[in-house]
C-alpha atoms as a PDB file:
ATOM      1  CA  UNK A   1     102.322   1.453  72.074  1.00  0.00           C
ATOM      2  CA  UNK A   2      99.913   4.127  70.364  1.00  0.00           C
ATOM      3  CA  UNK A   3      97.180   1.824  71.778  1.00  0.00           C
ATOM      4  CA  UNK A   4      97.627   2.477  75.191  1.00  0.00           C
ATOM      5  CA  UNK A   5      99.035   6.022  74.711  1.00  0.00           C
ATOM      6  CA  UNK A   6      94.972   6.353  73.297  1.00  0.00           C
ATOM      7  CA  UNK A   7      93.586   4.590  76.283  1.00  0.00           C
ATOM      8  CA  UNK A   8      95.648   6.776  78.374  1.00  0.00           C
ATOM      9  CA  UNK A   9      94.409  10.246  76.540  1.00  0.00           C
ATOM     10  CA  UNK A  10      91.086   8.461  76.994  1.00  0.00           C
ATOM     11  CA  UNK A  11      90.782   8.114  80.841  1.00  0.00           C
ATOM     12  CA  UNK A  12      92.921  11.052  81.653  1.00  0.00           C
ATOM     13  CA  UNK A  13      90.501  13.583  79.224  1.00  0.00           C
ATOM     14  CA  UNK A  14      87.891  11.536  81.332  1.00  0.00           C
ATOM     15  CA  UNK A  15      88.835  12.093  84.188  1.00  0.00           C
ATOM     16  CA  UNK A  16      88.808  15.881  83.048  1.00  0.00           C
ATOM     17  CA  UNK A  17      85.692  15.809  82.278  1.00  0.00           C
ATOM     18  CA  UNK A  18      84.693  14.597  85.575  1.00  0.00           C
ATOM     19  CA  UNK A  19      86.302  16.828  87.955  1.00  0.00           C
ATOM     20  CA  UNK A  20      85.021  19.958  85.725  1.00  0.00           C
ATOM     21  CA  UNK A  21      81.702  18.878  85.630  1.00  0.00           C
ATOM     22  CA  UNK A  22      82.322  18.950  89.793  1.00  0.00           C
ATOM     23  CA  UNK A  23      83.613  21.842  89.803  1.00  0.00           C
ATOM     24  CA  UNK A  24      80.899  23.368  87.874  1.00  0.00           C
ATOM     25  CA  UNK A  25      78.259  21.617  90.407  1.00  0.00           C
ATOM     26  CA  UNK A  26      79.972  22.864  93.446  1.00  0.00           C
ATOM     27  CA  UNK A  27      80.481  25.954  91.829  1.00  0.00           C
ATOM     28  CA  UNK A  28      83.288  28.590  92.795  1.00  0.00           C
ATOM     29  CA  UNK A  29      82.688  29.041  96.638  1.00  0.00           C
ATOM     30  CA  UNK A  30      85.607  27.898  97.662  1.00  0.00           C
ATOM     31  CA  UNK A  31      89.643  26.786  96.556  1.00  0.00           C
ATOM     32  CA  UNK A  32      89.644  23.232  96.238  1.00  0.00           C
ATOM     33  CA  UNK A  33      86.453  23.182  94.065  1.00  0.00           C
ATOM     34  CA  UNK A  34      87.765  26.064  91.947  1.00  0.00           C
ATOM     35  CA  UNK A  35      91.087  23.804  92.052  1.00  0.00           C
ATOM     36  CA  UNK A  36      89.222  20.836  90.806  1.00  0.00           C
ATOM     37  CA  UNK A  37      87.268  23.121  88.162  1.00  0.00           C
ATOM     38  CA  UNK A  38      90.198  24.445  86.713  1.00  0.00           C
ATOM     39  CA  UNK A  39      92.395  21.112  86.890  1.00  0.00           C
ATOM     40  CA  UNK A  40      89.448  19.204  85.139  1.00  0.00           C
ATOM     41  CA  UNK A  41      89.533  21.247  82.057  1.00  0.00           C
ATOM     42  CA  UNK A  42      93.426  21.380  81.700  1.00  0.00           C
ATOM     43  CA  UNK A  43      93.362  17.120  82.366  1.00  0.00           C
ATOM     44  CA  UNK A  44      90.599  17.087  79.633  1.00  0.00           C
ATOM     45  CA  UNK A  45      92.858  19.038  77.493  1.00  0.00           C
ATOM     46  CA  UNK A  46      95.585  17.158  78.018  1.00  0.00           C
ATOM     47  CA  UNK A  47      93.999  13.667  77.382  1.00  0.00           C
ATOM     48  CA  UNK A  48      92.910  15.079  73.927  1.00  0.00           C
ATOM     49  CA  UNK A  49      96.553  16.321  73.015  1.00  0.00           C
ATOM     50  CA  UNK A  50      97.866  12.616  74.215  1.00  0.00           C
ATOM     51  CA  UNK A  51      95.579  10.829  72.071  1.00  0.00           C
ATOM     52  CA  UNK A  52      95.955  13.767  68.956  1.00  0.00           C
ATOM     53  CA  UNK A  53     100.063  12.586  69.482  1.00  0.00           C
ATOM     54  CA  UNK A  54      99.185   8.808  69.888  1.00  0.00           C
ATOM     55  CA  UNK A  55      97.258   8.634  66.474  1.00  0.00           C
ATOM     56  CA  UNK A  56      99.881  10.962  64.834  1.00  0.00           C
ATOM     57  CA  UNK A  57     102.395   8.351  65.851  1.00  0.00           C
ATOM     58  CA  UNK A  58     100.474   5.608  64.702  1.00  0.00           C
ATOM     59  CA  UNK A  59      99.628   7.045  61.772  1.00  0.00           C
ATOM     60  CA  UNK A  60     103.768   7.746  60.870  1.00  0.00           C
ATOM     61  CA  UNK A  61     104.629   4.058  61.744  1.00  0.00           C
ATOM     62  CA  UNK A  62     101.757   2.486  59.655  1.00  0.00           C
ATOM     63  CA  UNK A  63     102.866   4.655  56.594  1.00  0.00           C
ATOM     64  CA  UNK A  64     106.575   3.760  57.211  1.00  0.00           C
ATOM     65  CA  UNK A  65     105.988   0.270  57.677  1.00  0.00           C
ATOM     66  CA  UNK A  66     103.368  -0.339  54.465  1.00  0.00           C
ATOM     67  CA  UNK A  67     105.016  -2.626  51.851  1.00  0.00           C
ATOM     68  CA  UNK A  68     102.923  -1.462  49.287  1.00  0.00           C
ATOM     69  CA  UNK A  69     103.676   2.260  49.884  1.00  0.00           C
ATOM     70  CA  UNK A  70     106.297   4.014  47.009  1.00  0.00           C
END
């Protein structure tokens, strides 16, 4: 499950990246770029906290579920 939780953070921060980076082209001139500007870097930032939570995750079930682990 953290798999695709990282392939999810993945496209959405992405995704991010790419309407910023169109929003930074088109510049401020009018409300739907500066919407796309603004939503690009929140989506990027939100794609990096999903896949920050899907390794955490991973990284609690692969400790709890190590035989070898005291």
């Amino acid at each position: 499950m953290s798999a695709s939780k990282t392939t999810i953070g993945y496209i959405v921060q992405l995704g991010g990246i790419a309407a910023f980076a169109l929003g930074a082209v088109l510049s401020f001139h009018h409300a739907a770029i500066a919407a796309s500007f603004a939503g690009g870097a929140a989506a990027f930032f939100v794609g990096k906290k999903i896949r920050a939570l899907a390794s955490a995750s991973a990284t609690v079930v692969a400790s709890s579920t190590n035989p070898h682990q005291q």
